[in-house]
C-alpha atoms as a PDB file:
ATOM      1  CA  UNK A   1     -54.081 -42.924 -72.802  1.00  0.00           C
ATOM      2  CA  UNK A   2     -53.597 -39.875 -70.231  1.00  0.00           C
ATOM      3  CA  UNK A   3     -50.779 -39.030 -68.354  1.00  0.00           C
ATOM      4  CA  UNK A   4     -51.929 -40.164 -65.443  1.00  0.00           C
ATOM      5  CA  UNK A   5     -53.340 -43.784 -66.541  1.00  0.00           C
ATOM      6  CA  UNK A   6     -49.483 -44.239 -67.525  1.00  0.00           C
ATOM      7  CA  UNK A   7     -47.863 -43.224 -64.430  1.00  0.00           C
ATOM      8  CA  UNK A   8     -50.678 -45.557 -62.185  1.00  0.00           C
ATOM      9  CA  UNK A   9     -50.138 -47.988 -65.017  1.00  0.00           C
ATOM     10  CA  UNK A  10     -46.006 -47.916 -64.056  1.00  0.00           C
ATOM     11  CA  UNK A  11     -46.164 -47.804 -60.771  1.00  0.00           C
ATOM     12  CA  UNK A  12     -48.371 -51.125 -60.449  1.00  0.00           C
ATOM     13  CA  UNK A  13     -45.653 -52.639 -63.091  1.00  0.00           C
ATOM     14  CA  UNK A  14     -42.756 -51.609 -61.090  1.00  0.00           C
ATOM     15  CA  UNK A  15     -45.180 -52.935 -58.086  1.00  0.00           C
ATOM     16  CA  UNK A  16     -45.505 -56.397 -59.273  1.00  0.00           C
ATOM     17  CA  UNK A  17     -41.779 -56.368 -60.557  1.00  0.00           C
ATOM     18  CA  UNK A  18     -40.711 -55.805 -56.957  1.00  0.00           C
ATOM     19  CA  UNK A  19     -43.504 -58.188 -55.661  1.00  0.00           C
ATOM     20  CA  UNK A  20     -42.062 -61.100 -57.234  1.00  0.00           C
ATOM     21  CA  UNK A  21     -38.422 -61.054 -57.118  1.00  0.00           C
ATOM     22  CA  UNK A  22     -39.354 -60.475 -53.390  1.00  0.00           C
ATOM     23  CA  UNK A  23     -41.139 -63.744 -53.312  1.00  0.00           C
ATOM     24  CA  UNK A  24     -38.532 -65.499 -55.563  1.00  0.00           C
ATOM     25  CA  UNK A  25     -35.818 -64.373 -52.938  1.00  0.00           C
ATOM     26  CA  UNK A  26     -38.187 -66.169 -50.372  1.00  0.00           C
ATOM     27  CA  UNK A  27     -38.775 -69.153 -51.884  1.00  0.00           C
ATOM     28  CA  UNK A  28     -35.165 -69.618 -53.283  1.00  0.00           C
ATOM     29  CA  UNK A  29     -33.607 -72.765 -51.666  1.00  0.00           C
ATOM     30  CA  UNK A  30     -30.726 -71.957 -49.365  1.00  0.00           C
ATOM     31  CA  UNK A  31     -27.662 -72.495 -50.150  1.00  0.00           C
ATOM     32  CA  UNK A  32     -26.273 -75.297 -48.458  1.00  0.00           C
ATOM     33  CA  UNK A  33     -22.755 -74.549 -46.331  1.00  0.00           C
ATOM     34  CA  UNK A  34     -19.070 -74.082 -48.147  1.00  0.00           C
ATOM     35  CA  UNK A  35     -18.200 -77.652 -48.268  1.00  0.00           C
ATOM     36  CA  UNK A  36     -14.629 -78.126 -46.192  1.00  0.00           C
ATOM     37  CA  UNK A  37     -11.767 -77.802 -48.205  1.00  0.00           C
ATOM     38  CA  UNK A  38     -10.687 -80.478 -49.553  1.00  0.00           C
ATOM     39  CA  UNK A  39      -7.417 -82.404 -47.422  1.00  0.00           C
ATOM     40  CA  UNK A  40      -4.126 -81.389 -49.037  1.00  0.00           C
ATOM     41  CA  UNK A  41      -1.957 -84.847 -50.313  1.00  0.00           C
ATOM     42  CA  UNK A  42       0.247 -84.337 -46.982  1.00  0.00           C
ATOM     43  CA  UNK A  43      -2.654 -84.246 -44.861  1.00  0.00           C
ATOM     44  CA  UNK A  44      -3.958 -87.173 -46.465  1.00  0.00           C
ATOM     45  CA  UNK A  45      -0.410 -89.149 -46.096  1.00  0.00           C
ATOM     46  CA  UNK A  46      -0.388 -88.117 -42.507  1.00  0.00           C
ATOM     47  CA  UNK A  47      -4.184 -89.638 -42.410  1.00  0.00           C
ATOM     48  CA  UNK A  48      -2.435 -93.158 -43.253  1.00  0.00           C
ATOM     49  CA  UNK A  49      -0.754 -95.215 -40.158  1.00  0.00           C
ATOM     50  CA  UNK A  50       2.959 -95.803 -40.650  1.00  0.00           C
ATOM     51  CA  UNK A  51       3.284 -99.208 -42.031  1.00  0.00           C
ATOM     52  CA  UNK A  52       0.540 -99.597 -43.994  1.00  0.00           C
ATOM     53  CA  UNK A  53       0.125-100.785 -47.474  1.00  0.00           C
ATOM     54  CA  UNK A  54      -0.250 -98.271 -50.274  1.00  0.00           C
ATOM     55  CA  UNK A  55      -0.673 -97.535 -53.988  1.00  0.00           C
ATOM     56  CA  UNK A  56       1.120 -94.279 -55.220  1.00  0.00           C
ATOM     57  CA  UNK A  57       0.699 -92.520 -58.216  1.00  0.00           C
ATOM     58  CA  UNK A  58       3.548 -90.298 -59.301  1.00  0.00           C
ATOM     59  CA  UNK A  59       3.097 -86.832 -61.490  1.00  0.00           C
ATOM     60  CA  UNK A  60       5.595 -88.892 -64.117  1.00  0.00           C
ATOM     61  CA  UNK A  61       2.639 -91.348 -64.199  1.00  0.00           C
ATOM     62  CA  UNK A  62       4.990 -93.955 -62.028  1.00  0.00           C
ATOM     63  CA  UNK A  63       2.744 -96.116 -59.899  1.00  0.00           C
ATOM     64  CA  UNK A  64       4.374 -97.808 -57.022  1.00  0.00           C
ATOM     65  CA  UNK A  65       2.939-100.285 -54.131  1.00  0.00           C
ATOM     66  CA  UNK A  66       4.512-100.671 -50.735  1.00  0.00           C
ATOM     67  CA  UNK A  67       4.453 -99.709 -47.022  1.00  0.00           C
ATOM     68  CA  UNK A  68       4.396 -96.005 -46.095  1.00  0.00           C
ATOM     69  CA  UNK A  69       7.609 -95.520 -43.850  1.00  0.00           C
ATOM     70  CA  UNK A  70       8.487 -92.023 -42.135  1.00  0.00           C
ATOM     71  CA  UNK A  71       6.788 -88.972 -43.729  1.00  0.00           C
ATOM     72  CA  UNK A  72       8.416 -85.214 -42.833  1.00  0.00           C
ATOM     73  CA  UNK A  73       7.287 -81.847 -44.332  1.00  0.00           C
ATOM     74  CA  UNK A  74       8.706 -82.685 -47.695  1.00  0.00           C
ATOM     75  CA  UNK A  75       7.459 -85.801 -48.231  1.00  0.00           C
ATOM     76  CA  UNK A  76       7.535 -89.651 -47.087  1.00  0.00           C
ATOM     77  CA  UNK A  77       9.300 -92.693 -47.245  1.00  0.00           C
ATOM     78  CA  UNK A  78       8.003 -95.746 -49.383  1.00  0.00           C
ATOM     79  CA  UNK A  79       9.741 -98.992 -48.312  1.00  0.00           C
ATOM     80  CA  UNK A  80       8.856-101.389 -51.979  1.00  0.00           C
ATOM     81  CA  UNK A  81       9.824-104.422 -52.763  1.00  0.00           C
ATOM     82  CA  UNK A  82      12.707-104.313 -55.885  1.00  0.00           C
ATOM     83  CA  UNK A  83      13.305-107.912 -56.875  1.00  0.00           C
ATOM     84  CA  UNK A  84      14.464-109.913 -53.842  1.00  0.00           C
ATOM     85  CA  UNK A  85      15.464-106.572 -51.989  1.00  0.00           C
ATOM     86  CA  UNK A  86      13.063-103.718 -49.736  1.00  0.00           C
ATOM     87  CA  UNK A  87      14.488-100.569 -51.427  1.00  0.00           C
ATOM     88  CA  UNK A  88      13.488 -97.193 -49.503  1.00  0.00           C
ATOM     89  CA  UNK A  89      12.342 -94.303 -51.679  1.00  0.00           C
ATOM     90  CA  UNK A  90      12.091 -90.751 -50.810  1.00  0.00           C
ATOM     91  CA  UNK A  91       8.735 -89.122 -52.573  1.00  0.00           C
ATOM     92  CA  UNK A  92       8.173 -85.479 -52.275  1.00  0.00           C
ATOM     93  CA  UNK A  93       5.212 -84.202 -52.236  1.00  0.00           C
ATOM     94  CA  UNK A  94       5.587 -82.214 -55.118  1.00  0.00           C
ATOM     95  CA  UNK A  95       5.904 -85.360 -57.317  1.00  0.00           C
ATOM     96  CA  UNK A  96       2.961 -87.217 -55.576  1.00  0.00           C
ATOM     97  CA  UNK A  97      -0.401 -87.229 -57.797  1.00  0.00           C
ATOM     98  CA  UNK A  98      -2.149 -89.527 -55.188  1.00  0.00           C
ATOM     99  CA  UNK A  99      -1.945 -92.341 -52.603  1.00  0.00           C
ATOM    100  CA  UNK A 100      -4.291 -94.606 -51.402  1.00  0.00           C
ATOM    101  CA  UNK A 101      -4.539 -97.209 -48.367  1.00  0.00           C
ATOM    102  CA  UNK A 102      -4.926-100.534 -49.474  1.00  0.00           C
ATOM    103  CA  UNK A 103      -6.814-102.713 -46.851  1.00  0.00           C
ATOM    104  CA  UNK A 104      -4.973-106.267 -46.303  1.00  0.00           C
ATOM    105  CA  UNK A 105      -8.244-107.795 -45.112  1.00  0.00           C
ATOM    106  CA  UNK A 106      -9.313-108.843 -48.670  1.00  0.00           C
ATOM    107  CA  UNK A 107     -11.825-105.709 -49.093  1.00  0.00           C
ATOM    108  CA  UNK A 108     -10.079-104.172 -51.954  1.00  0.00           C
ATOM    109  CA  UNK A 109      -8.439-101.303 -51.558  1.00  0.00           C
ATOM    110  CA  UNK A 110      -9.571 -97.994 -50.226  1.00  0.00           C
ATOM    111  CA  UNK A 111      -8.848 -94.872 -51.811  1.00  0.00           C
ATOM    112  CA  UNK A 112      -7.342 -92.054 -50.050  1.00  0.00           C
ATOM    113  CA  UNK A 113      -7.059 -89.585 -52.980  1.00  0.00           C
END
Protein backbone atom coordinates (compact mmCIF):
# COMPACT_ATOMS: atom_id res chain seq x y z
CA UNK A 1 0.00 0.00 0.00
CA UNK A 2 1.57 3.60 -0.85
CA UNK A 3 2.07 6.32 1.27
CA UNK A 4 -0.48 8.13 0.16
CA UNK A 5 -3.42 5.36 0.12
CA UNK A 6 -2.50 5.32 4.02
CA UNK A 7 -2.67 8.87 4.81
CA UNK A 8 -6.33 9.19 2.59
CA UNK A 9 -7.02 5.87 4.25
CA UNK A 10 -6.47 7.82 7.98
CA UNK A 11 -7.90 10.71 7.35
CA UNK A 12 -11.41 9.11 6.28
CA UNK A 13 -10.90 6.88 9.67
CA UNK A 14 -10.27 9.81 11.80
CA UNK A 15 -13.33 11.30 9.53
CA UNK A 16 -15.84 8.79 10.48
CA UNK A 17 -14.40 8.64 14.14
CA UNK A 18 -15.31 12.31 14.48
CA UNK A 19 -18.58 11.78 12.43
CA UNK A 20 -20.05 9.62 14.92
CA UNK A 21 -19.25 10.68 18.31
CA UNK A 22 -20.65 13.95 16.75
CA UNK A 23 -23.91 12.26 16.09
CA UNK A 24 -23.81 10.26 19.40
CA UNK A 25 -23.43 13.72 21.24
CA UNK A 26 -26.67 14.65 19.23
CA UNK A 27 -28.69 11.98 19.82
CA UNK A 28 -27.65 11.51 23.55
CA UNK A 29 -30.75 12.08 25.79
CA UNK A 30 -30.45 15.18 27.93
CA UNK A 31 -29.87 15.07 31.08
CA UNK A 32 -32.75 15.81 33.04
CA UNK A 33 -32.28 18.89 35.82
CA UNK A 34 -30.23 18.43 39.38
CA UNK A 35 -33.05 17.14 41.34
CA UNK A 36 -33.61 19.70 44.57
CA UNK A 37 -31.77 18.80 47.42
CA UNK A 38 -33.22 16.83 49.46
CA UNK A 39 -35.12 18.79 52.86
CA UNK A 40 -32.77 18.63 55.84
CA UNK A 41 -34.69 16.70 59.14
CA UNK A 42 -35.27 20.41 60.61
CA UNK A 43 -36.80 21.56 57.57
CA UNK A 44 -38.89 18.64 57.48
CA UNK A 45 -39.97 19.10 61.38
CA UNK A 46 -40.70 22.68 60.60
CA UNK A 47 -42.91 21.18 57.50
CA UNK A 48 -45.17 19.49 60.36
CA UNK A 49 -47.97 21.84 62.17
CA UNK A 50 -47.42 22.13 65.91
CA UNK A 51 -49.66 19.65 67.48
CA UNK A 52 -49.72 17.06 65.29
CA UNK A 53 -49.25 13.41 65.74
CA UNK A 54 -45.90 11.85 64.97
CA UNK A 55 -43.67 8.76 64.85
CA UNK A 56 -39.90 9.43 65.67
CA UNK A 57 -37.12 7.38 65.12
CA UNK A 58 -34.07 8.05 67.25
CA UNK A 59 -30.19 7.38 66.03
CA UNK A 60 -30.21 4.90 69.38
CA UNK A 61 -32.95 3.08 67.38
CA UNK A 62 -35.66 4.57 70.12
CA UNK A 63 -38.99 5.01 68.41
CA UNK A 64 -41.40 7.29 70.08
CA UNK A 65 -45.17 8.48 69.12
CA UNK A 66 -46.69 11.73 70.27
CA UNK A 67 -47.56 15.36 69.41
CA UNK A 68 -44.80 17.63 68.06
CA UNK A 69 -44.68 20.64 70.62
CA UNK A 70 -42.25 23.76 70.11
CA UNK A 71 -39.28 23.13 67.77
CA UNK A 72 -36.08 25.83 68.00
CA UNK A 73 -32.75 25.55 66.08
CA UNK A 74 -31.63 22.63 68.13
CA UNK A 75 -34.35 20.60 68.01
CA UNK A 76 -38.17 20.10 69.14
CA UNK A 77 -40.33 19.21 71.78
CA UNK A 78 -42.28 15.78 71.81
CA UNK A 79 -45.17 15.88 74.32
CA UNK A 80 -45.77 11.47 74.74
CA UNK A 81 -47.81 9.83 76.71
CA UNK A 82 -45.65 7.87 79.81
CA UNK A 83 -48.17 5.73 81.64
CA UNK A 84 -51.02 7.91 82.95
CA UNK A 85 -48.75 11.12 82.58
CA UNK A 86 -47.86 13.62 79.12
CA UNK A 87 -44.05 13.75 79.70
CA UNK A 88 -42.24 16.52 77.44
CA UNK A 89 -39.02 15.45 75.74
CA UNK A 90 -36.41 17.56 74.27
CA UNK A 91 -34.95 15.79 70.84
CA UNK A 92 -32.07 17.35 69.12
CA UNK A 93 -31.65 17.12 65.94
CA UNK A 94 -28.54 15.47 66.05
CA UNK A 95 -30.19 12.37 67.64
CA UNK A 96 -33.24 12.40 65.22
CA UNK A 97 -32.99 9.57 62.37
CA UNK A 98 -36.55 10.50 61.10
CA UNK A 99 -40.11 11.71 61.83
CA UNK A 100 -43.13 11.26 60.17
CA UNK A 101 -46.81 12.84 60.35
CA UNK A 102 -49.26 10.44 61.19
CA UNK A 103 -52.75 11.40 59.75
CA UNK A 104 -55.65 10.95 62.52
CA UNK A 105 -58.24 10.54 59.77
CA UNK A 106 -57.77 6.72 59.58
CA UNK A 107 -55.44 6.93 56.28
CA UNK A 108 -52.42 5.48 57.83
CA UNK A 109 -49.76 7.39 58.41
CA UNK A 110 -47.77 9.58 56.12
CA UNK A 111 -44.19 9.61 56.03
CA UNK A 112 -42.23 12.67 56.32
CA UNK A 113 -38.70 11.15 56.20
Amino acid sequence: MSSAMRQILSLLLVWLLCVSTSLAARTRVPSQAPASPKPTLQERVLEITPGSLVEVRLKNKEKLRGRLGETSADGFVLKHAKGQQIEERKISFDNLKSIRSIDEGGKGPRAIW
